[in-house]
Protein backbone atom coordinates (compact mmCIF):
# COMPACT_ATOMS: atom_id res chain seq x y z
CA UNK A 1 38.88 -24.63 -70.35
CA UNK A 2 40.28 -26.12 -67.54
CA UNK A 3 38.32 -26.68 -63.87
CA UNK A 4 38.67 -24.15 -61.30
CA UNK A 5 39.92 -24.72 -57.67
CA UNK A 6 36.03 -23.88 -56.46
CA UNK A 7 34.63 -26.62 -58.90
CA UNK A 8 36.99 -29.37 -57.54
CA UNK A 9 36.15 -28.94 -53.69
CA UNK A 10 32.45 -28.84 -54.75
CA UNK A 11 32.69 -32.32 -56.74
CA UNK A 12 34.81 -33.14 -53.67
CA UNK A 13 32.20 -32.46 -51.69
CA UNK A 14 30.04 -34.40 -52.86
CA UNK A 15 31.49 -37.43 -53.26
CA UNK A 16 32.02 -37.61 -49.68
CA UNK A 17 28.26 -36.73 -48.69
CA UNK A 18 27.46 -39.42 -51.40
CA UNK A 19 30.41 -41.79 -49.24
CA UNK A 20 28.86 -40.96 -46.01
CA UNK A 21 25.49 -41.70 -47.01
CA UNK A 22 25.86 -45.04 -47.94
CA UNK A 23 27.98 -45.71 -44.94
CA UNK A 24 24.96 -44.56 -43.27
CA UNK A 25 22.55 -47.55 -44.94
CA UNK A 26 25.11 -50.14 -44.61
CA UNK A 27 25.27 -49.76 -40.90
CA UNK A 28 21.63 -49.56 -40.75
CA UNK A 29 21.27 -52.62 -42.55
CA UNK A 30 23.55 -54.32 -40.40
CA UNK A 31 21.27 -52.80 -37.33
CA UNK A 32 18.53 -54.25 -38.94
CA UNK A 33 19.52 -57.64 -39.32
CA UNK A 34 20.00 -57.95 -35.48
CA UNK A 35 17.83 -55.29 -34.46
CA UNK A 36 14.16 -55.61 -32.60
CA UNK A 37 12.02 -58.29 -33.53
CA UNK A 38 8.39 -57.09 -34.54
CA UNK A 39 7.14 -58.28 -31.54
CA UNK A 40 9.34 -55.86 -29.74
CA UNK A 41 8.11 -52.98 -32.10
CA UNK A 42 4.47 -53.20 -31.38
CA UNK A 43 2.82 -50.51 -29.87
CA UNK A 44 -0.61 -50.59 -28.18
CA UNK A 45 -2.83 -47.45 -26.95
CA UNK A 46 -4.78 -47.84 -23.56
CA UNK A 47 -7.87 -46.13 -22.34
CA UNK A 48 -6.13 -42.80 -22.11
CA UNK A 49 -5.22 -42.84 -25.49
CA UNK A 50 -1.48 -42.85 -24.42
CA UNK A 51 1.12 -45.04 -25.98
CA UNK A 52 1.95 -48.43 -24.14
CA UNK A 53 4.59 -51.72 -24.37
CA UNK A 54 1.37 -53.78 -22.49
CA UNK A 55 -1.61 -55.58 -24.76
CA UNK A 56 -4.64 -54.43 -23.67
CA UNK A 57 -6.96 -56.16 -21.01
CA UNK A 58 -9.05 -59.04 -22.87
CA UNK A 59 -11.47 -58.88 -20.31
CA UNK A 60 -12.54 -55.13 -21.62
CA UNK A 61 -13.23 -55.94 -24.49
CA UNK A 62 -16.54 -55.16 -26.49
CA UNK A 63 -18.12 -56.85 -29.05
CA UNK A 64 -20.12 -54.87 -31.38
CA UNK A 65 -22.37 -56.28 -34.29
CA UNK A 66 -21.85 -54.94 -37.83
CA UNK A 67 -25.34 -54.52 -38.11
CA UNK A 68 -25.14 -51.91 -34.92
CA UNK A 69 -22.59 -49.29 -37.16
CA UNK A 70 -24.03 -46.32 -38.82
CA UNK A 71 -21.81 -44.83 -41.06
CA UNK A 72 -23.44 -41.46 -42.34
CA UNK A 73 -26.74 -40.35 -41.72
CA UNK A 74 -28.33 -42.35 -38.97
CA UNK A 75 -32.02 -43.43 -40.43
CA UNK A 76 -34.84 -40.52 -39.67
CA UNK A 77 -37.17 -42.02 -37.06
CA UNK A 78 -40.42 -39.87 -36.67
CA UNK A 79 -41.02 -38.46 -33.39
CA UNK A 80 -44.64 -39.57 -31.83
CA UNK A 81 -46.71 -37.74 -30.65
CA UNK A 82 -46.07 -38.40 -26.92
CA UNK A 83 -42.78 -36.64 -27.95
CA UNK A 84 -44.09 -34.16 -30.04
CA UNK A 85 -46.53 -32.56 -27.30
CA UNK A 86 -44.69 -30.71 -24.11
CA UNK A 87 -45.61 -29.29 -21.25
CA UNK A 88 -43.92 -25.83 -20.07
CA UNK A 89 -44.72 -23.05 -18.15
CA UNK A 90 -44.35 -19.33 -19.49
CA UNK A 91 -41.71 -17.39 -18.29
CA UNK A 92 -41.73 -14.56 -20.29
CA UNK A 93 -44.73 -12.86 -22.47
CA UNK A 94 -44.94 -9.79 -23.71
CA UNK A 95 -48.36 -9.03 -24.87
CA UNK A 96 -47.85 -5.74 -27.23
CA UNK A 97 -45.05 -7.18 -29.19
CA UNK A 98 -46.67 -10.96 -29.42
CA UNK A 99 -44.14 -13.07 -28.29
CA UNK A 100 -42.43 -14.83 -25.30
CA UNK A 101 -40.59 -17.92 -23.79
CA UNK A 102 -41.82 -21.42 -22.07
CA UNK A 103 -39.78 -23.47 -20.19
CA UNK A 104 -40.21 -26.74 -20.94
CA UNK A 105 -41.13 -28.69 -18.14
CA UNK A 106 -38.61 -31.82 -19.45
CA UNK A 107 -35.38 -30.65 -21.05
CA UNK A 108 -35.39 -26.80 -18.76
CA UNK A 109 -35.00 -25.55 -21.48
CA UNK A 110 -36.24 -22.00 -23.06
CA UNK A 111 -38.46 -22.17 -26.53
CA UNK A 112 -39.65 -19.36 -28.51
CA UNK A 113 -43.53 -18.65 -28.59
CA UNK A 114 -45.11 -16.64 -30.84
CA UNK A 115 -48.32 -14.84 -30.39
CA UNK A 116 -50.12 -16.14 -33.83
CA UNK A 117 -48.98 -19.90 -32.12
CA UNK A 118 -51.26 -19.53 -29.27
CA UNK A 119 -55.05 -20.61 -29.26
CA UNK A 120 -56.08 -17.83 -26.49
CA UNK A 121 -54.94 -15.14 -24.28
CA UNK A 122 -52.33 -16.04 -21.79
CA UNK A 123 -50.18 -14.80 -19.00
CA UNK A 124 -46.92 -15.07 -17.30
CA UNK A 125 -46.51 -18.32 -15.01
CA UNK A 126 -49.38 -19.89 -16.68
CA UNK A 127 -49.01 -23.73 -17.64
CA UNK A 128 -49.46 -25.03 -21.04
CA UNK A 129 -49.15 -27.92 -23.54
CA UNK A 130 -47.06 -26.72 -26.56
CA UNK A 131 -45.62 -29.17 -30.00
CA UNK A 132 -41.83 -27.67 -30.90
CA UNK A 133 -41.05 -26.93 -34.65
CA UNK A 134 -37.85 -25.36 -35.69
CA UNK A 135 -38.51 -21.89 -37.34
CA UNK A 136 -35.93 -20.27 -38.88
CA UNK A 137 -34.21 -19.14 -35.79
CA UNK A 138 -34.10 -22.43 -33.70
CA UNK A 139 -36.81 -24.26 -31.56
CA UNK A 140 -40.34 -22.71 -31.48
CA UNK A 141 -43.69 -23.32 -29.85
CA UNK A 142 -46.72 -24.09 -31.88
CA UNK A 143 -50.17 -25.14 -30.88
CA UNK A 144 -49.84 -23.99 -27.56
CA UNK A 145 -52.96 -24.52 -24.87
CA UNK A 146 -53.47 -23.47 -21.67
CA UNK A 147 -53.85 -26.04 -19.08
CA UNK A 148 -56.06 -25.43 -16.21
């Protein structure tokens, strides 16, 4: 069985993709030899994070100590109890439902209070000293006090 006309120019074909291609890598390896140096190559990245031909200012640089590099989990630290106790003012309170919102006095910002969290009666506007716990929906008040 004898090749068909097809077959040939296929086989053709190839040869001359396989012919090109290592045309290709010769003249690359020619390049190559007086191409860039690696000095010429190097790129650096400046404060922008854009691509740049210039080294970087020495000057800027920062040192950092080993020791200083957390890599995971930073180390719990347990709050004390100046940072535990707040002071806020109550925004919100709604007496027949038992709960309402302080604003705390240092961050601005809006905690949950619950009415089994408080140790008397209170109002709106009324200043108090609170502790924050997370509860199963975010920040919450506990042990809060009225303070006169």
């Amino acid at each position: 069985m004898g090749e068909t006309w097809n077959k040939k120019e296929r086989e053709k074909k190839k040869q001359k993709e396989k012919k090109d291609k290592a045309e290709k890598m010769q003249e690359r390896k020619e390049k190559a030899k007086d191409g860039k140096s690696f000095n010429d190559m190097i790129a650096y990245v400046d404060d922008f994070g854009n691509f740049s031909s210039t080294p970087p200012d020495p000057r800027k640089k920062v040192n950092i100590k080993l020791e200083d590099i957390e890599i995971g989990v930073p180390k719990y630290v347990p709050p004390t109890a100046e940072e535990l106790m707040r002071t806020g003012k109550i925004t919100f309170f709604n007496n027949e439902k038992g709960f309402g919102f302080i604003k705390d006095g240092l961050s601005q910002e809006s905690v949950f209070v619950h009415a089994n969290n408080l140790s008397g009666p209170v109002q709106e506007n009324d200043k108090v000293s609170f502790e924050i716990e997370m509860g199963q929906r975010g920040a919450m008040a506990v042990n809060v006090k009225i303070i006169n």
